[in-house]
C-alpha atoms as a PDB file:
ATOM      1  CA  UNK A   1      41.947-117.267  18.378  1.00  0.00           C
ATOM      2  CA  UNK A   2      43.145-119.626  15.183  1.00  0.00           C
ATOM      3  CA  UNK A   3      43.779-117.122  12.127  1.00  0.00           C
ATOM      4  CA  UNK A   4      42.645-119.037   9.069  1.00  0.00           C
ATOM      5  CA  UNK A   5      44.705-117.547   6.160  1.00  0.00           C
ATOM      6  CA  UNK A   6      41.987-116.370   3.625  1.00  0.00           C
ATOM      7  CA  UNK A   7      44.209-116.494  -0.006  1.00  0.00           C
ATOM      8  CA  UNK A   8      41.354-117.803  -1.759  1.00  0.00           C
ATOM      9  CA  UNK A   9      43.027-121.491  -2.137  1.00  0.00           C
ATOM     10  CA  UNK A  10      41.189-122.808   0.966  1.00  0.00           C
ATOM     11  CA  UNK A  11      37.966-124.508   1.618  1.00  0.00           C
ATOM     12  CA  UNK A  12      37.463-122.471   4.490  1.00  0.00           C
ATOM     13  CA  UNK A  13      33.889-122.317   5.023  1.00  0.00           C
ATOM     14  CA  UNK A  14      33.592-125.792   5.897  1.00  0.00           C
ATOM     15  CA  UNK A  15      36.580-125.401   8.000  1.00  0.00           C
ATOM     16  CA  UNK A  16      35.497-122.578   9.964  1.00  0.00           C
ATOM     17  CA  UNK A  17      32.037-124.903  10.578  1.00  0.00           C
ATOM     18  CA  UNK A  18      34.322-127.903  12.012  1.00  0.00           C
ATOM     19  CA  UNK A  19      36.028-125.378  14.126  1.00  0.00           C
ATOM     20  CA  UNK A  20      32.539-124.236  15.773  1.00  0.00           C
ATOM     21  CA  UNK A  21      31.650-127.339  16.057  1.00  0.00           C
ATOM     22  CA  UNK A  22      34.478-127.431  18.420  1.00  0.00           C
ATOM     23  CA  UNK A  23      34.589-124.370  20.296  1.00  0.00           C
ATOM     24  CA  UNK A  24      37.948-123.365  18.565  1.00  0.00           C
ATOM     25  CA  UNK A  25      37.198-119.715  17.575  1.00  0.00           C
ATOM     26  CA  UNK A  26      38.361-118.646  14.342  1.00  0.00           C
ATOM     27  CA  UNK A  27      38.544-115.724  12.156  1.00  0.00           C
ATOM     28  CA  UNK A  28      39.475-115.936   8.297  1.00  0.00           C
ATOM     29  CA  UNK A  29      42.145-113.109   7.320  1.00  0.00           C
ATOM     30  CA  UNK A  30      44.925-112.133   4.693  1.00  0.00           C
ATOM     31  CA  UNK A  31      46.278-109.750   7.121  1.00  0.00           C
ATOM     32  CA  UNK A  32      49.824-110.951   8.637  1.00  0.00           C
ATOM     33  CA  UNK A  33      49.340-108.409  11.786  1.00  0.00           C
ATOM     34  CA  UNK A  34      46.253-110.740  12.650  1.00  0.00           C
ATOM     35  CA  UNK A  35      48.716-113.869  12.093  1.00  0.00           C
ATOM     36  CA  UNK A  36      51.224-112.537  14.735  1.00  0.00           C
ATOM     37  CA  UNK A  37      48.199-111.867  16.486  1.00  0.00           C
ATOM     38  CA  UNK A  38      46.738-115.027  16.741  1.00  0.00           C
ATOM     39  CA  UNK A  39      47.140-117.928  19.142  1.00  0.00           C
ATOM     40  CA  UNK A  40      47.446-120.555  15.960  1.00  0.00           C
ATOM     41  CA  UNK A  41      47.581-120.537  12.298  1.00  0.00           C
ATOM     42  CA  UNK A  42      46.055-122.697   9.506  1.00  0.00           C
ATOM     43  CA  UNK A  43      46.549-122.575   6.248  1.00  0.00           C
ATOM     44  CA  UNK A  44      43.988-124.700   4.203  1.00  0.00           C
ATOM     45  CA  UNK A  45      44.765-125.446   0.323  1.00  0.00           C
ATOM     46  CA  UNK A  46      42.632-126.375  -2.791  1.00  0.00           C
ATOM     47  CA  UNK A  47      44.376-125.277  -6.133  1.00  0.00           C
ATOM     48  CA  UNK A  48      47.971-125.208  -8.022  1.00  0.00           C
ATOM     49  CA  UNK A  49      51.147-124.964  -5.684  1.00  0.00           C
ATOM     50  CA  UNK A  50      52.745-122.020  -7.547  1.00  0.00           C
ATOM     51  CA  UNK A  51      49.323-119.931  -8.027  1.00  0.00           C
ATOM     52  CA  UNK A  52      48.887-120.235  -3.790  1.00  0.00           C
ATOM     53  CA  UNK A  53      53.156-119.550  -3.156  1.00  0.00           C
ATOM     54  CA  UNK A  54      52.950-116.150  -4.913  1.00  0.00           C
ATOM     55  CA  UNK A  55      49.971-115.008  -3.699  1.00  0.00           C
ATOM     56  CA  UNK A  56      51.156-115.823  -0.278  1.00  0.00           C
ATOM     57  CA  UNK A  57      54.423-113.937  -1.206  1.00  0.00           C
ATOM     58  CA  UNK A  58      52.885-110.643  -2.349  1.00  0.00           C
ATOM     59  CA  UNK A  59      50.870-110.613   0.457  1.00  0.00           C
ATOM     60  CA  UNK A  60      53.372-111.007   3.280  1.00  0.00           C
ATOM     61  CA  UNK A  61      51.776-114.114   4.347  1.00  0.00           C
ATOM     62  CA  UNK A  62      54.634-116.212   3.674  1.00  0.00           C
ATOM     63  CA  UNK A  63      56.912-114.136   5.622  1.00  0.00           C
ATOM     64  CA  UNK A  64      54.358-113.989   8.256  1.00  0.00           C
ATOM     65  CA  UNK A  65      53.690-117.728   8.557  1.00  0.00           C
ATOM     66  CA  UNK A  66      57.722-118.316   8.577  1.00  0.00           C
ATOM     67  CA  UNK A  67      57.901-116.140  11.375  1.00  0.00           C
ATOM     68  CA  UNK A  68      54.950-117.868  13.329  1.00  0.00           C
ATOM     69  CA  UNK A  69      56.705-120.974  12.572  1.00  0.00           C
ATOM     70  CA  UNK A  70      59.916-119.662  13.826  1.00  0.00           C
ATOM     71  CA  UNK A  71      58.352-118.425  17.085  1.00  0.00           C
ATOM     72  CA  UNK A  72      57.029-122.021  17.678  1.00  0.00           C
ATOM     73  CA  UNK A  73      53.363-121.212  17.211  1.00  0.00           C
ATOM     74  CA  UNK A  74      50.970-123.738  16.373  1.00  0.00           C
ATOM     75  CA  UNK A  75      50.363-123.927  12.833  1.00  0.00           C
ATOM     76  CA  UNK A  76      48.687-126.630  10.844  1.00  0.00           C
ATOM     77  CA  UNK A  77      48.263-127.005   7.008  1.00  0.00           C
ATOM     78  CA  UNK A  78      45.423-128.647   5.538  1.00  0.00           C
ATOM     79  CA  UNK A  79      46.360-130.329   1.797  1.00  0.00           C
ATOM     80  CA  UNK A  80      47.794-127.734  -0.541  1.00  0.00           C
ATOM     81  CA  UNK A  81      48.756-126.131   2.619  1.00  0.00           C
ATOM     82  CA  UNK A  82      50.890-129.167   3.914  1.00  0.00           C
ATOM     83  CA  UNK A  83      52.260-129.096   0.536  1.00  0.00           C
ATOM     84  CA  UNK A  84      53.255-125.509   0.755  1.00  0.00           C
ATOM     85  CA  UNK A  85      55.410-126.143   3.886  1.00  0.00           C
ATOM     86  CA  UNK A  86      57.695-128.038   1.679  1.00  0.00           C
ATOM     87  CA  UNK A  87      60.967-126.696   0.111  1.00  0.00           C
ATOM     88  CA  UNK A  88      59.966-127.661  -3.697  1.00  0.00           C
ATOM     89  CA  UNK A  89      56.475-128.741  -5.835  1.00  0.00           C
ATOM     90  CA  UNK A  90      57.193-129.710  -9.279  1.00  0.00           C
ATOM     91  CA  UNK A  91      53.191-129.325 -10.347  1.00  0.00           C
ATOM     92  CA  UNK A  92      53.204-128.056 -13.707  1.00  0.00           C
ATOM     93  CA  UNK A  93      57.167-126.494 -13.669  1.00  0.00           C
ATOM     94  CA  UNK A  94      59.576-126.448 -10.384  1.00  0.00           C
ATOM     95  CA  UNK A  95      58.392-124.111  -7.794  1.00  0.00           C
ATOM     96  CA  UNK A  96      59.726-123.131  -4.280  1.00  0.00           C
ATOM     97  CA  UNK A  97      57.658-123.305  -1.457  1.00  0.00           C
ATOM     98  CA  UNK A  98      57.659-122.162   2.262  1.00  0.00           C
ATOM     99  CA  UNK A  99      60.910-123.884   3.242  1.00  0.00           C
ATOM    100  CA  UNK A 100      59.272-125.053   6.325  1.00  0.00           C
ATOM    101  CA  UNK A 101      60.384-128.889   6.325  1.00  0.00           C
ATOM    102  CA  UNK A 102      62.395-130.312   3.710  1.00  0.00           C
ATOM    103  CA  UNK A 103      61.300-132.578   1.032  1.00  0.00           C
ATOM    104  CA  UNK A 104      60.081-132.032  -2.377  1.00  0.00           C
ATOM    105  CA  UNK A 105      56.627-132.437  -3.928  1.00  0.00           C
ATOM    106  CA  UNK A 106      55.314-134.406  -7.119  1.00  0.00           C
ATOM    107  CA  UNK A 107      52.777-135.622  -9.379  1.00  0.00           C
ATOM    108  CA  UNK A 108      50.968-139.202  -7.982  1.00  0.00           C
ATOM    109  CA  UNK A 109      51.703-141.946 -10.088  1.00  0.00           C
ATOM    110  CA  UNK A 110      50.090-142.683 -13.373  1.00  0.00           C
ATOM    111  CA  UNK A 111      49.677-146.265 -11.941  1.00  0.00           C
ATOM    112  CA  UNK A 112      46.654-145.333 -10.029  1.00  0.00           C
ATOM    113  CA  UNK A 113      43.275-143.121 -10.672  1.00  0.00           C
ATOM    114  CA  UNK A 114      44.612-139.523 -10.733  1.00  0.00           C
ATOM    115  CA  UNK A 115      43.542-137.309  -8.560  1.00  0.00           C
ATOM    116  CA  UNK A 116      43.676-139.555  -5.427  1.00  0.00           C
ATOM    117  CA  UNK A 117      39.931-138.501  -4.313  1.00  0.00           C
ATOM    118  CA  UNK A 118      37.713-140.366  -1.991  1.00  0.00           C
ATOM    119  CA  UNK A 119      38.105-141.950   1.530  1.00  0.00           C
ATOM    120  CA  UNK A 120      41.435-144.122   2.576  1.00  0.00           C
ATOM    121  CA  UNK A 121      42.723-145.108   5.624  1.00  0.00           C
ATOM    122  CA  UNK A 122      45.370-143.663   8.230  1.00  0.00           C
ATOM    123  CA  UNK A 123      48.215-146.036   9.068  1.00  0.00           C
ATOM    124  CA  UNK A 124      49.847-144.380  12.233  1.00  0.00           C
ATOM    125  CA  UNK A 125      53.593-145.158  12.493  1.00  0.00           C
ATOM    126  CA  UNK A 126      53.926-142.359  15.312  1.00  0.00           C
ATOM    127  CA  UNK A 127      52.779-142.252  19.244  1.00  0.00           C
ATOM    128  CA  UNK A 128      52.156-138.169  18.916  1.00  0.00           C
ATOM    129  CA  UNK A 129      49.431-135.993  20.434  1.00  0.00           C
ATOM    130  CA  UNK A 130      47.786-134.999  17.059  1.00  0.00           C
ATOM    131  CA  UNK A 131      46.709-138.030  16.838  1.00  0.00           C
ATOM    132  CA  UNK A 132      45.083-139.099  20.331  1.00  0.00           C
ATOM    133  CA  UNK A 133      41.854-141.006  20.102  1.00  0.00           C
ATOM    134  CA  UNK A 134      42.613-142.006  16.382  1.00  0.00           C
ATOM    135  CA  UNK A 135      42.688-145.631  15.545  1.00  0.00           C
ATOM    136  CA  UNK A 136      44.951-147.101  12.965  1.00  0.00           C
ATOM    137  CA  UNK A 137      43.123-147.930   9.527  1.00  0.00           C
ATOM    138  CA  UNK A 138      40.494-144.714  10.684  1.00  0.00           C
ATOM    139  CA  UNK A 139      39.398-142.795   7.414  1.00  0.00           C
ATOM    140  CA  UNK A 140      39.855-140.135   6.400  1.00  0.00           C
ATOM    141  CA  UNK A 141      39.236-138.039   3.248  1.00  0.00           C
ATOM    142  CA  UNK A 142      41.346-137.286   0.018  1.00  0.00           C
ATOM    143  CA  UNK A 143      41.401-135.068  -2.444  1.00  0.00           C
ATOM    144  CA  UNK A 144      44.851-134.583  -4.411  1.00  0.00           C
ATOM    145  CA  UNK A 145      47.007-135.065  -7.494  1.00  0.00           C
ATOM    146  CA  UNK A 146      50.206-134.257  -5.764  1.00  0.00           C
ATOM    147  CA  UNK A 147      51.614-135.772  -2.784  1.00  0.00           C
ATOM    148  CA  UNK A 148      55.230-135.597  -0.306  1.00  0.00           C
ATOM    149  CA  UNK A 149      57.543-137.961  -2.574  1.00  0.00           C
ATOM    150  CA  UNK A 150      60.627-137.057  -2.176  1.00  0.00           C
ATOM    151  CA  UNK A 151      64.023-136.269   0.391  1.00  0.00           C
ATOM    152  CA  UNK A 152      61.839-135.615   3.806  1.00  0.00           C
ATOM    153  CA  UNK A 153      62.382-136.817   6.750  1.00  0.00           C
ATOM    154  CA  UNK A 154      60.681-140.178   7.470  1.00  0.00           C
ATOM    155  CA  UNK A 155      60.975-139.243  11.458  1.00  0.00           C
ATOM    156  CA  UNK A 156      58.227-136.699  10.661  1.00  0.00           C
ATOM    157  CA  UNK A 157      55.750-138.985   9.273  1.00  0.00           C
ATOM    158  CA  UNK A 158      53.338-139.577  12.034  1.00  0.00           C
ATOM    159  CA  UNK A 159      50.522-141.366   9.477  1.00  0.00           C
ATOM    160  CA  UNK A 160      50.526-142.350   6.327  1.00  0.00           C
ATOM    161  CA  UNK A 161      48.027-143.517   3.585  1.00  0.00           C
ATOM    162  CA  UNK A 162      48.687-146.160   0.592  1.00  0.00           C
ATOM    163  CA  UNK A 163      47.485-145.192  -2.797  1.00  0.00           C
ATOM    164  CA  UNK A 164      49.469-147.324  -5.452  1.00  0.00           C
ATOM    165  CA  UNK A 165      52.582-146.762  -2.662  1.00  0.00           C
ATOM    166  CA  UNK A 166      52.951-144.930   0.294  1.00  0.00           C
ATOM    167  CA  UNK A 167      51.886-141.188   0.882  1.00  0.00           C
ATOM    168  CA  UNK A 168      52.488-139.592   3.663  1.00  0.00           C
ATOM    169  CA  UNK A 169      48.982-138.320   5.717  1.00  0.00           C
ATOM    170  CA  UNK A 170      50.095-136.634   9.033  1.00  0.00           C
ATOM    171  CA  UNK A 171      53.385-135.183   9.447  1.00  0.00           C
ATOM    172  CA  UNK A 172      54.945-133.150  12.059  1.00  0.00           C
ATOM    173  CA  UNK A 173      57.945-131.158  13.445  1.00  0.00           C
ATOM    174  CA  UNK A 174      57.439-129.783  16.606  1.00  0.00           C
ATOM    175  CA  UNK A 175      54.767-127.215  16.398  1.00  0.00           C
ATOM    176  CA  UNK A 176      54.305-127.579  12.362  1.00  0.00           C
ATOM    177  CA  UNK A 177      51.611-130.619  11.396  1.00  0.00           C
ATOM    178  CA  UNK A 178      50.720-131.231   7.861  1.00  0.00           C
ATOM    179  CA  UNK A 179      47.383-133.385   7.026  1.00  0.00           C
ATOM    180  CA  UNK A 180      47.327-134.232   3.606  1.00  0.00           C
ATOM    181  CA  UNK A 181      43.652-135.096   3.579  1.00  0.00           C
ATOM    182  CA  UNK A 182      41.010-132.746   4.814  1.00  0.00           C
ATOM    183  CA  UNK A 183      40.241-133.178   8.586  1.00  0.00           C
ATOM    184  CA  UNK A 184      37.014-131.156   7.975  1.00  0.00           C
ATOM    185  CA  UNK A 185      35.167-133.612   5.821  1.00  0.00           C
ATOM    186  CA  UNK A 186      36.227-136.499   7.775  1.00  0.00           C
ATOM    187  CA  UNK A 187      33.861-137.335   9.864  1.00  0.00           C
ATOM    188  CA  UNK A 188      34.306-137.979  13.728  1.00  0.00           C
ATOM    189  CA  UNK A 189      38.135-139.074  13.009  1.00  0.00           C
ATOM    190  CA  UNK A 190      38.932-135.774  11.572  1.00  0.00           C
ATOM    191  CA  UNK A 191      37.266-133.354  14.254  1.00  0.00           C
ATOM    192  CA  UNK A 192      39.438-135.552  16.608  1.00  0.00           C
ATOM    193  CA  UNK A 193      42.164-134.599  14.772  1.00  0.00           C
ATOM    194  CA  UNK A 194      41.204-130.598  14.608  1.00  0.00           C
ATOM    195  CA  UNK A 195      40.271-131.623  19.124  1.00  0.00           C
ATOM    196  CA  UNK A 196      43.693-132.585  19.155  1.00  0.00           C
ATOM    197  CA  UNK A 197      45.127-129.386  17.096  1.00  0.00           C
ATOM    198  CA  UNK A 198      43.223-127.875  19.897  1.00  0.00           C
ATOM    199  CA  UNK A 199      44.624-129.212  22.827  1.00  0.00           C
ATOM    200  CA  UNK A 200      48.286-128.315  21.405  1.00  0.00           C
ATOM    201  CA  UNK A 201      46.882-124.868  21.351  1.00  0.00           C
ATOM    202  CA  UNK A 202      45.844-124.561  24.706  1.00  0.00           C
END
């Protein structure tokens, strides 16, 4: 059973119709017993990075997704939620976030249409599992204004994107994956992507 993390920052409905679509059972829940409880985690994201981190906090969620992590369960975050696995956001102020991987998150560029919305390509720089049966240049789709800009570790970039410059797509550390686009409105290449989330799973 995947636990969805209902926090109401997550376009879950759609999510819980890809994961049908696939067999992957699911159930949507704030409750961190049902977290420990669970085979894998995901924790979707539409919204502002410090609204999402303290509701998380009051709720035990964070504490419970830490310890997931910790335990090596499979947990994948979906935008926001990639964001939140991050150490620092600096939407609107400097926040701390999950502490998960390190790097820091910012505004996109001014240089380019903000927020990055629409479909853009994967550029795969990493032979990993996630990504079996995904071509390079697939496409996927984007909705942000904030992206992974700063201090991470370029060894956990399995895919990127290019909007104005680089931002990072797919990343991963052992059983943590962060899509920065939303696998659940993209077509065939992203309910490859959730198959492949699957398959880690199982």
């Amino acid at each position: 059973m995947i636990a969805i993390i209902d926090y109401g920052a997550g376009n879950t409905k759609s999510l819980q119709i890809a994961l049908d679509k696939l067999n992957m059972p699911s159930i949507l829940t704030a409750d961190p017993i049902q977290l420990k409880e669970a085979d894998a985690i995901i924790l979707p994201g539409v919204g502002a990075f410090k609204d999402a981190m303290d509701i998380l906090k009051q709720s035990d969620l964070a504490a419970a997704i830490n310890e997931a992590a910790a335990g090596g369960k499979p947990i994948l975050g979906i935008c926001l939620g990639m964001q939140l696995f991050y150490e620092k956001s600096f939407e609107n102020g400097e926040w701390e976030g999950l502490g998960l991987l390190k790097g820091t998150v910012s505004r996109i560029p001014n240089t380019v249409k903000v927020p990055h919305m629409g479909w853009n390509t994967l550029i795969k720089h990493l032979d990993r599992p996630i990504c079996k049966g995904v071509d390079s240049n697939a496409y996927v789709y984007f909705v942000h204004s904030y992206f992974l800009s700063s201090s991470y570790d370029k060894n956990t970039v399995v895919a990127s994107s290019h909007y104005g410059e680089p931002i990072p797509a797919i990343v991963q550390r052992e059983n943590i994956i962060g899509m920065q686009f939303h696998p659940e409105k993209s077509g065939v290449t992203g309910m490859q992507l959730l198959k492949n989330f699957r398959e880690m799973i199982e």
